[in-house]
Protein backbone atom coordinates (compact mmCIF):
# COMPACT_ATOMS: atom_id res chain seq x y z
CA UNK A 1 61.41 -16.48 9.94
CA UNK A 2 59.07 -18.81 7.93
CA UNK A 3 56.43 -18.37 5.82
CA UNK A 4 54.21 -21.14 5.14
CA UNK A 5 51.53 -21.49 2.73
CA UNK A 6 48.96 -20.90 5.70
CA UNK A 7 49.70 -16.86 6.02
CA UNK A 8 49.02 -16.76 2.23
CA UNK A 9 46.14 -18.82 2.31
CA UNK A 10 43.61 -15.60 4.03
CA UNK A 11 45.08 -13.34 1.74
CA UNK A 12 44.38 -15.06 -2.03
CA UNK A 13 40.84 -15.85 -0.61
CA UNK A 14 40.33 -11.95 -0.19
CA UNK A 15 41.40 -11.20 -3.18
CA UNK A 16 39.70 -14.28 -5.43
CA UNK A 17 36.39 -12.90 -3.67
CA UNK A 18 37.37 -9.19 -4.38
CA UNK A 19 37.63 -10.37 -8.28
CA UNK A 20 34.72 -12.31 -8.11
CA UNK A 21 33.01 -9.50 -7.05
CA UNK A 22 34.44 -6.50 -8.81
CA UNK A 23 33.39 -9.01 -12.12
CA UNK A 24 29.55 -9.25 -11.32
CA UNK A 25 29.63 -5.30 -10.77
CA UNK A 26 31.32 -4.85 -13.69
CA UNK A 27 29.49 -7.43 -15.76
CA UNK A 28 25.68 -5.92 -14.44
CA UNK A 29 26.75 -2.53 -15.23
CA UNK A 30 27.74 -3.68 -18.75
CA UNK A 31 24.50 -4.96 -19.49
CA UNK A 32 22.41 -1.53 -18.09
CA UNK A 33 24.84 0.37 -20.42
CA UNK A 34 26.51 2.40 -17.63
CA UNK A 35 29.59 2.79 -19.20
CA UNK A 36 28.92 3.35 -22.30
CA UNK A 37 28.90 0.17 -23.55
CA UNK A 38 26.20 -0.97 -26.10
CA UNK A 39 23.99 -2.79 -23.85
CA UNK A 40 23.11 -6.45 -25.50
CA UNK A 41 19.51 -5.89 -25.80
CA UNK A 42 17.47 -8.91 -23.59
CA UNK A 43 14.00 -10.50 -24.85
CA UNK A 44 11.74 -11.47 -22.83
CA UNK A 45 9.32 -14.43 -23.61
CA UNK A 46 5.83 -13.63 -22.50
CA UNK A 47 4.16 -16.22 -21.32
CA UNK A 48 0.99 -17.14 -23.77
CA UNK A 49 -1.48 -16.60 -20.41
CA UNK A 50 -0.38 -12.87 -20.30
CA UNK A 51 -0.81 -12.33 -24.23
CA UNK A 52 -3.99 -10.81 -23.44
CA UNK A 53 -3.00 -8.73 -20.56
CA UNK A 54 -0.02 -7.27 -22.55
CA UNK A 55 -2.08 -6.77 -25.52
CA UNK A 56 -4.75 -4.97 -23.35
CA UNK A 57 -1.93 -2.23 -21.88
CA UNK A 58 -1.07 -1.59 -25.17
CA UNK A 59 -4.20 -0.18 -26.69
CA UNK A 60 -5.09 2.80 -26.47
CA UNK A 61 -8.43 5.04 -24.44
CA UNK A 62 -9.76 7.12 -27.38
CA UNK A 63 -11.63 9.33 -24.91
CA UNK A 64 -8.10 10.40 -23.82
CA UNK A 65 -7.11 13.43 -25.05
CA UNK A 66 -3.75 14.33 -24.38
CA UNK A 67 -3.96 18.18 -24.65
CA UNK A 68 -7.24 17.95 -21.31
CA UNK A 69 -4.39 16.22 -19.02
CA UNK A 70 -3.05 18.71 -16.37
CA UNK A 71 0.59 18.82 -15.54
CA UNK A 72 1.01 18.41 -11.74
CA UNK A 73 4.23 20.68 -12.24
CA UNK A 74 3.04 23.63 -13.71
CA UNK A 75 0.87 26.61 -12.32
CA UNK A 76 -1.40 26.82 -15.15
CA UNK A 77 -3.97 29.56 -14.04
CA UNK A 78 -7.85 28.77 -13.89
CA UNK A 79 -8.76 30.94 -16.98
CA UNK A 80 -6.47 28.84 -18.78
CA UNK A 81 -8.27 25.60 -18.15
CA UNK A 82 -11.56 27.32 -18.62
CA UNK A 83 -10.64 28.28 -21.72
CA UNK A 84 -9.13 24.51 -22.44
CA UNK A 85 -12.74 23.05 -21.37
CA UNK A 86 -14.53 25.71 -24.05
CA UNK A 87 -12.95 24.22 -26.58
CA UNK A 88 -13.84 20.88 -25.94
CA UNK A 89 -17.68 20.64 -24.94
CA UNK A 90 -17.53 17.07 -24.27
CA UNK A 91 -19.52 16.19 -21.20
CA UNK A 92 -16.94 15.13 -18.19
CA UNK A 93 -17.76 11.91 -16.43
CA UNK A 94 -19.05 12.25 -13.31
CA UNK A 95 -17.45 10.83 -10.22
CA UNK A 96 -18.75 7.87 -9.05
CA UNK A 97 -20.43 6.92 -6.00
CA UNK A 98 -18.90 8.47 -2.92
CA UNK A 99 -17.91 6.15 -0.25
CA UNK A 100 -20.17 6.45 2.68
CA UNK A 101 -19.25 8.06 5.89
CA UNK A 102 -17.93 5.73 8.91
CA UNK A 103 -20.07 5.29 11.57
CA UNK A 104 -20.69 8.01 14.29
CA UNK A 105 -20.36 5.34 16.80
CA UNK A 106 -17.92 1.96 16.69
CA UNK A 107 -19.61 -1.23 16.04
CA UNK A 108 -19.50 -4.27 18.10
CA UNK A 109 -18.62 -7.02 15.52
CA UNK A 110 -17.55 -10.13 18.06
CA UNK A 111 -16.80 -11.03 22.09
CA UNK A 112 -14.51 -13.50 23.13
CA UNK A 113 -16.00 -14.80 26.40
CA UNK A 114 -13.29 -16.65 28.45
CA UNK A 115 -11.03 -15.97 31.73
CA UNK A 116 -10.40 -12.88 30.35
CA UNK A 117 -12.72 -11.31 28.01
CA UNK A 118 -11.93 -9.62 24.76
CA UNK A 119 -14.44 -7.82 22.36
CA UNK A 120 -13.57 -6.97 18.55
CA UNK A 121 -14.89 -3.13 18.09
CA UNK A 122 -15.01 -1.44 14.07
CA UNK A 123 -14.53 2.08 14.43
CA UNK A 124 -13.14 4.09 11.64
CA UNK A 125 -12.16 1.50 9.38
CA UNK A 126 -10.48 -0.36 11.59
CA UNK A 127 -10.70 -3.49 13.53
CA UNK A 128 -10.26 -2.96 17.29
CA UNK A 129 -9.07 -6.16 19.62
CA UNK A 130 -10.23 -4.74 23.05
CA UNK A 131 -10.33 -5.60 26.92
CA UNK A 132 -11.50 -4.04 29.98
CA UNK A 133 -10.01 -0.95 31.59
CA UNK A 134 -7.92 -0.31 28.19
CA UNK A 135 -8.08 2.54 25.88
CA UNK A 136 -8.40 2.46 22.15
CA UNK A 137 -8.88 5.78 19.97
CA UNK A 138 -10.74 8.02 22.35
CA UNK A 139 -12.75 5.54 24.43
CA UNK A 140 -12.13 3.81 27.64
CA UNK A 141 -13.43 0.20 27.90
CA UNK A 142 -15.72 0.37 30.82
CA UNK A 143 -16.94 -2.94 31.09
CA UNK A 144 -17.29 -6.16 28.53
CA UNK A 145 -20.38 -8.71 29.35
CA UNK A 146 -21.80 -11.67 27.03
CA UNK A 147 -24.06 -9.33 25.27
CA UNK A 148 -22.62 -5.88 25.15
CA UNK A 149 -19.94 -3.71 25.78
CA UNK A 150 -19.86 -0.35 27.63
CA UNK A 151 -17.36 2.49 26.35
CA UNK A 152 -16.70 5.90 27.64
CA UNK A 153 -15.68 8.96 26.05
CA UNK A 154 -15.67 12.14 27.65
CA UNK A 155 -18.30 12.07 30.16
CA UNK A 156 -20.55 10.12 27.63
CA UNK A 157 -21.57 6.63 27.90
CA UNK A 158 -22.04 4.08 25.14
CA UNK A 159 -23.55 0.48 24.90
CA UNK A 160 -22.95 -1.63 22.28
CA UNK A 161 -24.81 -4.56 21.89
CA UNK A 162 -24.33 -7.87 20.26
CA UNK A 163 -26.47 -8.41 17.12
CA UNK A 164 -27.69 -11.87 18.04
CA UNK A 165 -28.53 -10.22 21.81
CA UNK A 166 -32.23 -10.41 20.94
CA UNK A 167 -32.32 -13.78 20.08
């Protein structure tokens, strides 16, 4: 039986790439310190555009006060942050402006007019890419025209109309 260098040749590939391999594992876990090994410590050049940006994570909100921060993980009872908020009188900032409601009804933003017609529809935040006889959200696309577009929901009918209809 002979064995040329071709039945060898599959095996020392496999194992080069198995050394190659087992290297760069061993070689990334070195630097991260996973072993035990004192991890070479890497510096990092900041570019001179983000200067300002670093600098400006690294200061400090004086209005922060450490001991008024909740823990998320702890059941601290109400009396306890009553009594936190006697000791410090400061005025709380107010939330700011609430975002409005959506819409009681969708909004007709655009119709595609063509073979077959397609209307874009904003309802709950969303844009809506509709065509007759579908369904989208709880309305059924009754009919779509130049002008307007006629929904159902329930047993109730709505028209929307195009902005520019009245032009």
């Amino acid at each position: 039986m002979r064995r040329g260098p071709e039945l060898w040749l599959s095996p020392l590939v496999a194992i080069a790439v198995l050394v190659a391999a087992a290297t760069q594992v061993a070689g990334a876990l070195g630097v991260t310190g996973a072993f035990g090994w004192r991890a070479a410590a890497v510096h990092v050049a900041v570019p001179r555009a983000y200067l300002a940006v670093d600098a400006a994570l690294d200061r400090r909100d004086p209005r922060l006060v450490v001991d008024r921060v909740s823990d998320p993980f702890s059941a601290r009872s109400s009396a306890a942050v009553a009594a936190a908020e006697r000791r410090d009188p400061r005025p709380r900032p107010q939330a700011g402006p609430r975002k409005p409601a959506p819409p009681a009804e969708p909004v007709l933003t655009a119709i595609v007019w063509d073979d077959d017609p397609r209307a874009l529809v904003r309802w709950r935040d969303r844009e809506w890419t509709i065509r007759q006889g579908g369904l989208f959200d709880e309305f059924e696309v009754v009919s779509i025209s130049r002008d307007q577009v006629s929904l159902r929901r329930g047993d109730a009918t709505l028209v929307l109309q195009s902005r520019n209809s009245g032009d």
